[in-house]
Protein backbone atom coordinates (compact mmCIF):
# COMPACT_ATOMS: atom_id res chain seq x y z
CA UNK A 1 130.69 43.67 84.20
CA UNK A 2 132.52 46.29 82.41
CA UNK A 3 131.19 48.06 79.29
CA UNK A 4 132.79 51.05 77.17
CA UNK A 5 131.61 53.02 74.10
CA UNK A 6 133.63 53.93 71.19
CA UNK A 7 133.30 54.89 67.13
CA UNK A 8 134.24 52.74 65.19
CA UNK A 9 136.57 54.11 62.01
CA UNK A 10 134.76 55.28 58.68
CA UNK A 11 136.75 53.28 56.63
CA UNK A 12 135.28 49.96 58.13
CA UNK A 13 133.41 48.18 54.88
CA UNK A 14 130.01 46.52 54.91
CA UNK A 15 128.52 43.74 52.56
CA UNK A 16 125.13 44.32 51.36
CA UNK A 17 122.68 43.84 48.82
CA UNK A 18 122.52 46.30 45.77
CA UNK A 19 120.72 49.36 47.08
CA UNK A 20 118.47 51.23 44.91
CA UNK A 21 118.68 55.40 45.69
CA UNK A 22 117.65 57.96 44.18
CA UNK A 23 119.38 61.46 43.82
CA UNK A 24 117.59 64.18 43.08
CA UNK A 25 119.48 67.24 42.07
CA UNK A 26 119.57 69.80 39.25
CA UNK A 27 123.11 70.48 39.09
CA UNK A 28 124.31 68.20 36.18
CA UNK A 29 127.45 67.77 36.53
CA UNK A 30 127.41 67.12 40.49
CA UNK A 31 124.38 64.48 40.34
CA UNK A 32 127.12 62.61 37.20
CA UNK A 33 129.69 62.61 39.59
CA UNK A 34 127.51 61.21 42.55
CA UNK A 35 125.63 58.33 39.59
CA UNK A 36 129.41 56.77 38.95
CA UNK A 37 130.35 57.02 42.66
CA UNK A 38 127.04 54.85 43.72
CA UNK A 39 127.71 52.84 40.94
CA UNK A 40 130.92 52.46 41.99
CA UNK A 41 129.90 51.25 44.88
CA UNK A 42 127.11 48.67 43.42
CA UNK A 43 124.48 50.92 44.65
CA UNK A 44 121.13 50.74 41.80
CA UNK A 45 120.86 54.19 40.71
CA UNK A 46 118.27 56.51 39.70
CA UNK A 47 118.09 60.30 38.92
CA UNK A 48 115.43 63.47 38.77
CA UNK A 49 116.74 66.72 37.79
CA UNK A 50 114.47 68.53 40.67
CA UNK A 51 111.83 68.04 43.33
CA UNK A 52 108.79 67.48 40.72
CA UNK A 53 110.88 64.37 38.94
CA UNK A 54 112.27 63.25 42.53
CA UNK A 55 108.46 62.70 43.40
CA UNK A 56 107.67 61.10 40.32
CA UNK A 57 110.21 58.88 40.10
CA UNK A 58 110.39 58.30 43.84
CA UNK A 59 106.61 56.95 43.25
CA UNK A 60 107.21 54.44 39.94
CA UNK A 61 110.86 52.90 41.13
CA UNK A 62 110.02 53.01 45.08
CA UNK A 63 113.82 53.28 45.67
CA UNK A 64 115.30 52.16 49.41
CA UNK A 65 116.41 55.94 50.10
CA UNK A 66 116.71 59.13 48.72
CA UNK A 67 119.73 61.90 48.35
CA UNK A 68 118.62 65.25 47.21
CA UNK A 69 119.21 68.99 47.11
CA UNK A 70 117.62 71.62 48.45
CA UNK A 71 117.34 74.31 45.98
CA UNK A 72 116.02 73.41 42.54
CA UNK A 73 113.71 74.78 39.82
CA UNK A 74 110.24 74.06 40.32
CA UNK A 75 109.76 72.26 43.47
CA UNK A 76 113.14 72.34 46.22
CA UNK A 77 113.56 69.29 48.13
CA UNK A 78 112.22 70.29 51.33
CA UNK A 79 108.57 70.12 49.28
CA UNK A 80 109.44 67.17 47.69
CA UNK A 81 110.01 65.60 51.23
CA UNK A 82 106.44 67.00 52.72
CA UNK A 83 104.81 65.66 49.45
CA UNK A 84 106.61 61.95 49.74
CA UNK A 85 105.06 62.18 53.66
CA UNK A 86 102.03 62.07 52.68
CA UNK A 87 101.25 58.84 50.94
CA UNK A 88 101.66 55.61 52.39
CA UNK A 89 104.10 54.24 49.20
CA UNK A 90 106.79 56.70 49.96
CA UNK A 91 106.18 58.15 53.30
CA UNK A 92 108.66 55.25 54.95
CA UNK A 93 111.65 56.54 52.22
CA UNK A 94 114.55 57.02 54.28
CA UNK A 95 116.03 60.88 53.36
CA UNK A 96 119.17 62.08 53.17
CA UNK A 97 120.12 65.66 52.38
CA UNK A 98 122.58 66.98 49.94
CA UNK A 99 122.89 70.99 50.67
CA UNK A 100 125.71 73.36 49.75
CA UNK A 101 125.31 76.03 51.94
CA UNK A 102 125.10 73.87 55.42
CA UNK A 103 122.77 76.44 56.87
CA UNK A 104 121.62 75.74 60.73
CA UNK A 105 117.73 76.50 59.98
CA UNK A 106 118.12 74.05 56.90
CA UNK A 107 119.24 71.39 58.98
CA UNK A 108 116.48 71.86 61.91
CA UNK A 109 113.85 71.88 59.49
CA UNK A 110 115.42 68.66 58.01
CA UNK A 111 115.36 67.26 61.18
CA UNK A 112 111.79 67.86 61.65
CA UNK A 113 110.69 66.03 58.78
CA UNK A 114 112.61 63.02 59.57
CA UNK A 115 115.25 63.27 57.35
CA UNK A 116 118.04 61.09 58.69
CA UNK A 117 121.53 62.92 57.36
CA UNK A 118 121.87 66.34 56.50
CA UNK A 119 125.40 66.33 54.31
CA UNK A 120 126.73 69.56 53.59
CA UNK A 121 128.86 69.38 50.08
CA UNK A 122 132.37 70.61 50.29
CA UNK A 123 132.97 69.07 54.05
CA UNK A 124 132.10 65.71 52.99
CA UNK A 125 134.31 63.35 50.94
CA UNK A 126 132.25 61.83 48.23
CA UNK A 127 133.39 58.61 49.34
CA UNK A 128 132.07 59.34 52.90
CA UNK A 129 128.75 60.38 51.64
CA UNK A 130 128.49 56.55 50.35
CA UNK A 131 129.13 55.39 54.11
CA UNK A 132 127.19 57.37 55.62
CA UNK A 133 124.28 56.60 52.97
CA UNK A 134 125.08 52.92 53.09
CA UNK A 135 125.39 53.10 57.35
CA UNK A 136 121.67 53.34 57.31
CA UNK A 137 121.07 49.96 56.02
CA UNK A 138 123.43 48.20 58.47
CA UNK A 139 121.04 46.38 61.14
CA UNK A 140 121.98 47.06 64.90
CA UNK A 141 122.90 44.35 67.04
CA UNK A 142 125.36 42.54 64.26
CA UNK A 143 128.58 41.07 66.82
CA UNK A 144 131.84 40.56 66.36
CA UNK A 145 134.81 38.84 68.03
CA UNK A 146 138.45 39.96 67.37
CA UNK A 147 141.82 39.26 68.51
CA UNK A 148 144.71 41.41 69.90
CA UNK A 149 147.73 42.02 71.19
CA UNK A 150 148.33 42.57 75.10
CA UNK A 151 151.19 44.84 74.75
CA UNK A 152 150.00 46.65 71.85
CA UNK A 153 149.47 50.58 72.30
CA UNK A 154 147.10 50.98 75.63
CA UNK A 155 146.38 47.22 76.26
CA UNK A 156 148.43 47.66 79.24
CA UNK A 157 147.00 50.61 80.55
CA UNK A 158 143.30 49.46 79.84
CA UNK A 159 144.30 46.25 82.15
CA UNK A 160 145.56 47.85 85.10
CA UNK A 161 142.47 50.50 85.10
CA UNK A 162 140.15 48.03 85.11
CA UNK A 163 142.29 45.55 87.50
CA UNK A 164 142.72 42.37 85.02
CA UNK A 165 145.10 40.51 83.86
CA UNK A 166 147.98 42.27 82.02
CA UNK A 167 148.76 38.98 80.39
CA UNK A 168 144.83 39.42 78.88
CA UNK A 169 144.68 35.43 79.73
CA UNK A 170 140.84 33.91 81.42
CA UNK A 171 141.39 32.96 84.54
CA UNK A 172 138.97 30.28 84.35
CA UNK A 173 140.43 28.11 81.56
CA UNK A 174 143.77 29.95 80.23
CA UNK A 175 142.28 30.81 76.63
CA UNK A 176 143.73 34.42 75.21
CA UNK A 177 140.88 36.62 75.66
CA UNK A 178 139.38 38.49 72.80
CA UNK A 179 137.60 41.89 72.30
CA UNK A 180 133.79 41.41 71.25
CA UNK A 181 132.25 44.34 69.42
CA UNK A 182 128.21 44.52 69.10
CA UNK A 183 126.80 47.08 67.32
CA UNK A 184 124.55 49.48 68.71
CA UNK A 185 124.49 52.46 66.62
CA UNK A 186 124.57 51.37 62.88
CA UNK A 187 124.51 55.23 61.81
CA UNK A 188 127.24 56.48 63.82
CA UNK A 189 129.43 53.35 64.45
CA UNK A 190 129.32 53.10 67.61
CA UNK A 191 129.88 49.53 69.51
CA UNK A 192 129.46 48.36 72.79
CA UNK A 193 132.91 46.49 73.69
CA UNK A 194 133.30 43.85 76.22
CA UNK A 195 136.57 41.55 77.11
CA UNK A 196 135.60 37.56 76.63
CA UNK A 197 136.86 34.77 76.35
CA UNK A 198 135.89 32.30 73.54
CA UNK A 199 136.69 28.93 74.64
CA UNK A 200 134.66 29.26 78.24
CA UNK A 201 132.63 32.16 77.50
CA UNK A 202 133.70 33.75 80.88
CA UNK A 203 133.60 37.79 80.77
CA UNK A 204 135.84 40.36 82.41
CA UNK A 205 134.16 42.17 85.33
């Protein structure tokens, strides 16, 4: 059996339930543009002008992840993180970063406390901040069968590579095969891709 890897495109769509996040930011104007944009996209919204707020609010409305700045008045985010660590309520928040300077030790020390995007503004469509944010709440393993063409761009290629049929038709049964997708990396879109065929269930080898 055959498998191959590939990323999926960022303009693939998934249905979900209305998210609650939180962003925590002190810069006015860019947290107003980033509460219409969730909205937009039927995310539940909540704010904090900096890290002190985030906390507090982060401990009444529990919200299913978090989008913050670093560098804000009273406490910065990275503090805000390391406080929501330490009790049990918050500590399983899933963290994503908002930071305008992109700087390399930023991002490490993101890393280290779990923090599972580190988004650096300027580089990063809105929109794509929304996918990225909403990637983390798509469950590995979801499949998916789809149809296509056997003389469309590198069908032909792929076939004689991997010595199959060019005509893409199972040998057991006749049915046009079809390409089945199963998720394996929710975060990054990436899929693990195998040739089947629907009606027999037979897979390319």
């Amino acid at each position: 059996m055959w498998e191959l890897i590939f990323v999926a495109s960022r303009s693939s769509k998934t249905k979900m339930a209305k998210i609650k996040i939180l962003i925590v930011d002190d810069d006015i104007e860019l947290r107003e543009m980033y509460v219409e944009i969730f909205q937009n996209a039927n995310f539940e919204v909540v704010v904090a002008g900096d890290g002190v707020e985030g906390l507090d609010r982060a401990t009444k409305d529990l919200p299913d992840v978090i989008f913050t700045g670093i560098v804000m008045p009273r406490m910065d985010g990275f503090s805000m993180i390391e406080s929501l660590k330490k009790t049990v309520m918050t500590s399983g928040i899933p963290v994503v970063i908002s930071s305008h300077m992109g700087r390399e030790e930023d991002n490490i020390r993101a890393a280290k406390l779990g923090v599972k995007d580190f988004i650096v503004r300027g580089t990063t469509r809105p929109i794509e901040v929304v996918e990225r944010i909403s990637s983390l709440f798509v469950e590995a393993g979801g499949e998916y069968e789809l149809e296509f063409s056997p003389y469309a761009k590198d069908a032909q290629k792929l076939a004689k590579e991997l010595n199959f049929q060019a005509s893409y038709l199972c040998l057991d049964c006749n049915e046009k095969l079809m390409l089945k997708l199963k998720l394996t990396n929710p975060k990054d879109r990436v899929f693990e891709a195998k040739i089947i065929c629907p009606n027999c269930g037979a897979v390319v080898k």
